[in-house]
C-alpha atoms as a PDB file:
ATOM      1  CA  UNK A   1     -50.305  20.672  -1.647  1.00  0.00           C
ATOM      2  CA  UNK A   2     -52.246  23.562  -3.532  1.00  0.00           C
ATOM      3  CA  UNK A   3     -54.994  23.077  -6.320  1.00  0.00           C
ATOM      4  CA  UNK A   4     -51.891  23.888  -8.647  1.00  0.00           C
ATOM      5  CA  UNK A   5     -49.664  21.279  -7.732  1.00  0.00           C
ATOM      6  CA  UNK A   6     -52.004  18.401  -6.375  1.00  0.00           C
ATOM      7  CA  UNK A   7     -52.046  17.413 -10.750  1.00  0.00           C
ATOM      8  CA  UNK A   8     -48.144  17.575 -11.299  1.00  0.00           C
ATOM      9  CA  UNK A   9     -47.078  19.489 -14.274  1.00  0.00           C
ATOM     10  CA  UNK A  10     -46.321  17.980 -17.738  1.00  0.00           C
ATOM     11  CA  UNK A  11     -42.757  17.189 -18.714  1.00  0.00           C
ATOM     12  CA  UNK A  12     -40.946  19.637 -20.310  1.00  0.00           C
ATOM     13  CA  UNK A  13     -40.574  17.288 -23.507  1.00  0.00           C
ATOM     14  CA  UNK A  14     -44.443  17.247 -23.430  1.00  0.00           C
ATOM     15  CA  UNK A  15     -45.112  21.147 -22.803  1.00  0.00           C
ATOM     16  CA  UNK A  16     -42.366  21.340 -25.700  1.00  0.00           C
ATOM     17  CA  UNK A  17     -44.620  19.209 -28.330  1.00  0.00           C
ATOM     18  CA  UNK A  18     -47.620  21.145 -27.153  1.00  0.00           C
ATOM     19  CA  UNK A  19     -46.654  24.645 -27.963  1.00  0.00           C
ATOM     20  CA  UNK A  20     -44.590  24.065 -30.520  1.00  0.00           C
ATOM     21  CA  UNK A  21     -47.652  22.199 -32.381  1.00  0.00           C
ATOM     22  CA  UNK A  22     -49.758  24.915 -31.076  1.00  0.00           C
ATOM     23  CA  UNK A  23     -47.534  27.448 -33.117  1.00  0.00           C
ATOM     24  CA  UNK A  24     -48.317  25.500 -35.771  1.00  0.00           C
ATOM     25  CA  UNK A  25     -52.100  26.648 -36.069  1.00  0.00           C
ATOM     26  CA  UNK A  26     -52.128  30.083 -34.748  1.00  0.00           C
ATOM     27  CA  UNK A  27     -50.422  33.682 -34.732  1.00  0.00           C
ATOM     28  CA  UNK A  28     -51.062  36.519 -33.026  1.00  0.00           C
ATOM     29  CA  UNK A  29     -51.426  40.223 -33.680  1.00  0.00           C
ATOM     30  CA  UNK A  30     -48.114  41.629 -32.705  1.00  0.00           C
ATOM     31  CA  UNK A  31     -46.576  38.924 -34.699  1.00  0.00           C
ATOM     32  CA  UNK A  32     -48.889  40.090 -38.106  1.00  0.00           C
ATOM     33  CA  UNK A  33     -48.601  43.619 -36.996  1.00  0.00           C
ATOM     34  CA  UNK A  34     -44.586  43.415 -36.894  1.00  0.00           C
ATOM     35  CA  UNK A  35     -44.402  41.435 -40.163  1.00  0.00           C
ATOM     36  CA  UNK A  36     -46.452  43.831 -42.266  1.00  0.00           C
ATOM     37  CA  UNK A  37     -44.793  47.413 -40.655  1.00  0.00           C
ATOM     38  CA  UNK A  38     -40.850  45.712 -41.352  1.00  0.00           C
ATOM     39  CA  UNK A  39     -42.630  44.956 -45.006  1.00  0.00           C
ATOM     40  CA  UNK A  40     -42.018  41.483 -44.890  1.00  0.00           C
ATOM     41  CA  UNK A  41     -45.241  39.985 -45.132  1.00  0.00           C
ATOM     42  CA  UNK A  42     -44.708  36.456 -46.474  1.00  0.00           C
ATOM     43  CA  UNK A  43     -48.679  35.613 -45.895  1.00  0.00           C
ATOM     44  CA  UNK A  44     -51.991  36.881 -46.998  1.00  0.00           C
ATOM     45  CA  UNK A  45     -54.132  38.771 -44.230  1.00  0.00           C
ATOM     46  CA  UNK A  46     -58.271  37.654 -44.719  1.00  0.00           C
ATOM     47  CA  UNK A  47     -60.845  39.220 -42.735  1.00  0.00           C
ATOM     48  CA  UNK A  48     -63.186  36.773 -42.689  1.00  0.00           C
ATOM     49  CA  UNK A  49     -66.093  39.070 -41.405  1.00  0.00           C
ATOM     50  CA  UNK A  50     -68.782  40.486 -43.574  1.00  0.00           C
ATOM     51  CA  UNK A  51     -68.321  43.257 -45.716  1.00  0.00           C
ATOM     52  CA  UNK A  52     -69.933  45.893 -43.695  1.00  0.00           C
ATOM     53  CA  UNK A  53     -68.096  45.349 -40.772  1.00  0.00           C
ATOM     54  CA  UNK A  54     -65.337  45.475 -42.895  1.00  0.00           C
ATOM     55  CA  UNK A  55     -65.700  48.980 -44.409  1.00  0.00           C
ATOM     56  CA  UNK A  56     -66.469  49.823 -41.169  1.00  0.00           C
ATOM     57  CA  UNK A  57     -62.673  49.094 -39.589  1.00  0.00           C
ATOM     58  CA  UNK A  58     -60.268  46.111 -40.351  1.00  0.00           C
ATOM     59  CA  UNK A  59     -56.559  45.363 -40.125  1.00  0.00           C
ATOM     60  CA  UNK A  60     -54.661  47.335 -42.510  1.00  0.00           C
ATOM     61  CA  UNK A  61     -53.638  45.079 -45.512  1.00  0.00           C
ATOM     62  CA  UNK A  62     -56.113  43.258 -44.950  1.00  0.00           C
ATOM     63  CA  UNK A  63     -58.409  41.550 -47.830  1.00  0.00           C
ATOM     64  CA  UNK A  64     -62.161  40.969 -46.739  1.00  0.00           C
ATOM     65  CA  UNK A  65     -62.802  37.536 -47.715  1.00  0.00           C
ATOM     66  CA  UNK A  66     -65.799  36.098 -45.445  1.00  0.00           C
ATOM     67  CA  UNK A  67     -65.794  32.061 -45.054  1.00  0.00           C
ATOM     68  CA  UNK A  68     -68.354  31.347 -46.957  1.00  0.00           C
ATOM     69  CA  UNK A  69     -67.299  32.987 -50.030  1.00  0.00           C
ATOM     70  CA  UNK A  70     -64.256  30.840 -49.895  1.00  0.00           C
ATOM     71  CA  UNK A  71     -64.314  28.539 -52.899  1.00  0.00           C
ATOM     72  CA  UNK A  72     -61.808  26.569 -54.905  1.00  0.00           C
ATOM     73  CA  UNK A  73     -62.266  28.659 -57.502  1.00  0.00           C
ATOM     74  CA  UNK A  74     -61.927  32.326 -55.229  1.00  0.00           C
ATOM     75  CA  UNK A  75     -58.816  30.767 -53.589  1.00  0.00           C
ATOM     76  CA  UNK A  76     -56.776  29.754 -57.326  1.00  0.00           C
ATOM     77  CA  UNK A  77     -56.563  33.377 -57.242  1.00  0.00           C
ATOM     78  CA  UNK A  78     -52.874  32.730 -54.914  1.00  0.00           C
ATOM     79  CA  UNK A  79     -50.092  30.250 -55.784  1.00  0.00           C
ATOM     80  CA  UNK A  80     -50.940  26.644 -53.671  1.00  0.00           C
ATOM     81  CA  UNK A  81     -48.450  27.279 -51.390  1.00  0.00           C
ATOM     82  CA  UNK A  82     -49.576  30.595 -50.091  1.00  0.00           C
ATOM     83  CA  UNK A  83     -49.935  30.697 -46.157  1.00  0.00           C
ATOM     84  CA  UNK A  84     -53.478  32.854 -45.424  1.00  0.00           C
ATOM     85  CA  UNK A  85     -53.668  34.184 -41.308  1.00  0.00           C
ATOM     86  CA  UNK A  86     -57.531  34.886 -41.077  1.00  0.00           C
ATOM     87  CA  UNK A  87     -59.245  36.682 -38.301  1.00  0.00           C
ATOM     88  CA  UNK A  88     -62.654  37.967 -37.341  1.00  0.00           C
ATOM     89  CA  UNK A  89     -63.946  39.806 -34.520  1.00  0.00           C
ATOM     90  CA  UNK A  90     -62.715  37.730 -31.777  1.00  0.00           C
ATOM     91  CA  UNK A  91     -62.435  34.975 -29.236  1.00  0.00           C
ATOM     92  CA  UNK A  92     -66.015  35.123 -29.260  1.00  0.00           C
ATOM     93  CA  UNK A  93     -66.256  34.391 -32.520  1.00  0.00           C
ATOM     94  CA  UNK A  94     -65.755  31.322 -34.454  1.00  0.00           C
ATOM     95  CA  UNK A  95     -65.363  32.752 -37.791  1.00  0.00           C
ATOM     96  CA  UNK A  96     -61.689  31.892 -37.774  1.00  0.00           C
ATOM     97  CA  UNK A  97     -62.350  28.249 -37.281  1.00  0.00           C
ATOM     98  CA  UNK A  98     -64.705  27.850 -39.862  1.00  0.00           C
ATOM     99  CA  UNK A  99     -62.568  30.014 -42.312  1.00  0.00           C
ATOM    100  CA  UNK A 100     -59.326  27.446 -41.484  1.00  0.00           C
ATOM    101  CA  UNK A 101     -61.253  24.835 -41.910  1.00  0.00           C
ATOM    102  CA  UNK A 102     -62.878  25.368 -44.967  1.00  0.00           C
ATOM    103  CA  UNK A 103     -59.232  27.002 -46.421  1.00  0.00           C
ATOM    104  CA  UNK A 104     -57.348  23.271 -45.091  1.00  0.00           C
ATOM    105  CA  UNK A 105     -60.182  21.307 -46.684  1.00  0.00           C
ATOM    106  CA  UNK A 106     -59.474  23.411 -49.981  1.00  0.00           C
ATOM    107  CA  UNK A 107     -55.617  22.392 -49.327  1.00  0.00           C
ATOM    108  CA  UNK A 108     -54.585  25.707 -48.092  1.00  0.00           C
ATOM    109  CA  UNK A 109     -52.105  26.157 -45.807  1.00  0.00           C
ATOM    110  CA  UNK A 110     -53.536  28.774 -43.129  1.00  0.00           C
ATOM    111  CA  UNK A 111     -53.175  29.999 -39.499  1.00  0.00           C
ATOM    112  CA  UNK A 112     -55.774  31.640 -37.263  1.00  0.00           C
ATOM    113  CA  UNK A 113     -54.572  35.251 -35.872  1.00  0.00           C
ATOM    114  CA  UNK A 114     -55.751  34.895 -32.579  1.00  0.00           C
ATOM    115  CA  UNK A 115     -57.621  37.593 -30.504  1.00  0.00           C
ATOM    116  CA  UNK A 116     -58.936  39.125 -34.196  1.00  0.00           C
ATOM    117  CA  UNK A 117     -60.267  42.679 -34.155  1.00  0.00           C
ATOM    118  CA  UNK A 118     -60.471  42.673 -30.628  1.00  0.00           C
ATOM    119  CA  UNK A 119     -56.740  42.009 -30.170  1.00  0.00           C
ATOM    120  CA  UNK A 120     -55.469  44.039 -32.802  1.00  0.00           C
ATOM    121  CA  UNK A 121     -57.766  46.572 -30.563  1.00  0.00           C
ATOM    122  CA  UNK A 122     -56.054  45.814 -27.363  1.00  0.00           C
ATOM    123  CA  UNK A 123     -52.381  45.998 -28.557  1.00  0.00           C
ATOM    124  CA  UNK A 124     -53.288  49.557 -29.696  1.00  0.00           C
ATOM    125  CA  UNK A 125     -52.781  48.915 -33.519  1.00  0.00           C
ATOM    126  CA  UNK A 126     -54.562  51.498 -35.907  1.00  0.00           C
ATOM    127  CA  UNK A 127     -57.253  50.299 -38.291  1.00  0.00           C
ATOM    128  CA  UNK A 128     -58.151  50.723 -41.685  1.00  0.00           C
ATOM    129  CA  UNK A 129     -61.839  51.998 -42.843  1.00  0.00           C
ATOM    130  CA  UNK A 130     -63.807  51.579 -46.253  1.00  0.00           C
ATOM    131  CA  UNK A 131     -63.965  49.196 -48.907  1.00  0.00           C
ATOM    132  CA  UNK A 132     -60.218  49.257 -50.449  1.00  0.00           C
ATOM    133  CA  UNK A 133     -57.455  48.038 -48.651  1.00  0.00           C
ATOM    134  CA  UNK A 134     -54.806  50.839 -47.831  1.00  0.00           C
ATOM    135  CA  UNK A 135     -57.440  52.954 -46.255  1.00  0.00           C
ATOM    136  CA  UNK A 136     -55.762  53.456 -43.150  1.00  0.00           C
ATOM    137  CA  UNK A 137     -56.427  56.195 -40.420  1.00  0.00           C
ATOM    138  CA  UNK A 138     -55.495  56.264 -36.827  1.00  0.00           C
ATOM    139  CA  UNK A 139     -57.719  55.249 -34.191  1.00  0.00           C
END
């Protein structure tokens, strides 16, 4: 028996429930990227980072909102049932946590885009530079 099998694997009405919850919190980049080139972008993007590392490249479309400046007051700016996908630089970072966290505790309904920058970065997508959104230039 290998390392792999010697804990047997979950039923397949379990691994079901997993995922399928796990879908629930997260998206990823291809999935964002795909949305917003077919122009069906049923979400608002956040980039959670700071501003200068905004200007300095971010994910087309997307609106620099950093965590902390996340307030009941910033987020009446959408209709309540507005879904936000927020990403920061990375896996190493938890900025996406704390921004779904402090959007669910606000009542928002929200989704992390997992791998941030970095994925975006690793699928090949172009970025955006500058303060306005719509700056966009190859990379």
């Amino acid at each position: 028996m290998s390392h792999v099998t010697e804990i047997p694997a979950a039923s397949a009405a379990d691994v079901e429930a997993r995922y399928s919850r796990r879908l629930t919190f997260e998206t990823d980049c291809w999935d964002v990227h795909d949305s917003m080139r077919a122009e069906f972008t049923d979400f608002v993007l956040l980039d959670v980072r700071g501003p200068k590392l905004y200007e300095a490249a971010h994910v087309p479309g997307a609106i620099n909102l950093p965590h902390g400046k996340m307030t009941a007051s910033r987020m009446a700016e959408w209709p309540v049932d507005t879904l936000f996908v927020v990403y920061c630089a990375g896996p190493h970072c938890n900025g996406t946590d704390r921004a779904a966290l402090r959007l669910a505790r606000l009542g928002r309904k929200v989704k992390v885009m997992i791998g941030g920058m970095t994925g975006w970065a690793d699928e090949g997508f172009s970025f955006a530079y500058g303060k306005d959104v719509g700056l966009e230039t190859a990379t």
